[in-house]
Protein backbone atom coordinates (compact mmCIF):
# COMPACT_ATOMS: atom_id res chain seq x y z
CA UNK A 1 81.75 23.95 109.79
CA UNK A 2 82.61 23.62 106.15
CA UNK A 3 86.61 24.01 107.46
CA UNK A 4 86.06 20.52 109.54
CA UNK A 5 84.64 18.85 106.63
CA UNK A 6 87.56 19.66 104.52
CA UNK A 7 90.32 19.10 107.18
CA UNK A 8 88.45 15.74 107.82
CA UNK A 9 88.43 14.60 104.15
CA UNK A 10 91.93 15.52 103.68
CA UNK A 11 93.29 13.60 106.86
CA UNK A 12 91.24 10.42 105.24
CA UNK A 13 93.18 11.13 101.88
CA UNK A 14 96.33 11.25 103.89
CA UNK A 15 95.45 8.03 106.04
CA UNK A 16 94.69 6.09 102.64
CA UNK A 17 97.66 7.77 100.84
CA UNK A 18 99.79 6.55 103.58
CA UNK A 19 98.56 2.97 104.24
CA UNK A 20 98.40 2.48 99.83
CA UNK A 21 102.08 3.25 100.05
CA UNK A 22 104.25 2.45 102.86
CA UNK A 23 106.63 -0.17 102.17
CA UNK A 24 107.88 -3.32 103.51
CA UNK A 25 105.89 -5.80 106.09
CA UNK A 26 104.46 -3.04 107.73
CA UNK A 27 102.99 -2.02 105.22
CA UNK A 28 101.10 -5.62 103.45
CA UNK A 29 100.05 -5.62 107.52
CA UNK A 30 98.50 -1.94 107.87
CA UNK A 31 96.62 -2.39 104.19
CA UNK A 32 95.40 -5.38 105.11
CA UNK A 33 94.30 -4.21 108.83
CA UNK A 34 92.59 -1.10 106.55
CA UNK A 35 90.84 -2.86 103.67
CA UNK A 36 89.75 -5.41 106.27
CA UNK A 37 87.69 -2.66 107.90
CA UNK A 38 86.73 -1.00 104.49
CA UNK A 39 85.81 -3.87 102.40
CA UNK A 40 82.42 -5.87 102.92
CA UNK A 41 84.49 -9.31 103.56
CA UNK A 42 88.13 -10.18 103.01
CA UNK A 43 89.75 -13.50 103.42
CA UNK A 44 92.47 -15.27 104.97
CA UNK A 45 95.78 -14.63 103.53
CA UNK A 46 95.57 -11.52 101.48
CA UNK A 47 98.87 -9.75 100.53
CA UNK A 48 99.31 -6.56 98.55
CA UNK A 49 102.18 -4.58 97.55
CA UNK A 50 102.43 -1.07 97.15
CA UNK A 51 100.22 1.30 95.20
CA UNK A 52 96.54 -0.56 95.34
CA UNK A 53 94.56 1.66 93.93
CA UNK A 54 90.88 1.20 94.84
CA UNK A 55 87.43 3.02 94.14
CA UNK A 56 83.82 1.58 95.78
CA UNK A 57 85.03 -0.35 98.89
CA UNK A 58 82.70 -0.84 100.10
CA UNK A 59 80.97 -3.14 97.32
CA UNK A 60 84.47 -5.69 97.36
CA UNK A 61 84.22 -8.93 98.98
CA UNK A 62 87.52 -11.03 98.45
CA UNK A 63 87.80 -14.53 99.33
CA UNK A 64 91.04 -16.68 100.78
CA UNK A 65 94.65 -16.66 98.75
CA UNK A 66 94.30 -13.41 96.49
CA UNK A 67 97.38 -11.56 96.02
CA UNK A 68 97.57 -8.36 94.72
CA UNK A 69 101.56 -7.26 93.29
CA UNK A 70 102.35 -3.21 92.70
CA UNK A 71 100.11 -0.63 91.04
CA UNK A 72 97.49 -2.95 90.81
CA UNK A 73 93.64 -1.41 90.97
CA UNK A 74 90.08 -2.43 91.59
CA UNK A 75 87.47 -0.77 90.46
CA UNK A 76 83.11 -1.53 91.84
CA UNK A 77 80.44 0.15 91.29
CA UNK A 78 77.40 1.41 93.68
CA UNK A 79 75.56 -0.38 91.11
């Protein structure tokens, strides 16, 4: 049981490592398609390069026009 736990937690680091990294229009399409799903709310138009480093998705709520450029990071708390 503890095996499936890992193997699950490192396919989800590979799925975020993947989707924070891959370049190009495909990419600025799969993060958004992602952090739409991961983020309480995310507006129209979002664009982010590569290497968006985030930590406590699920407390983010991003409104219309915000543009993230490369190596850029946000950071919320549980609290």
């Amino acid at each position: 049981m503890k095996f499936f736990k890992v193997l699950i937690t490192e396919l989800a680091n590979f799925l975020i490592y993947l989707v924070t990294f891959c370049p190009g229009k495909i990419g600025v399409f799969l993060r958004k398609i992602f952090l739409k799903i991961m983020f309480k709310e995310l507006g129209k138009n979002f664009y982010s390069e590569i290497g968006l480093f985030i930590t406590g998705y699920e407390n983010i709520t991003i409104k219309n026009d915000c543009h993230f450029m490369r190596y850029s990071s946000i950071n919320a708390d549980k609290n």
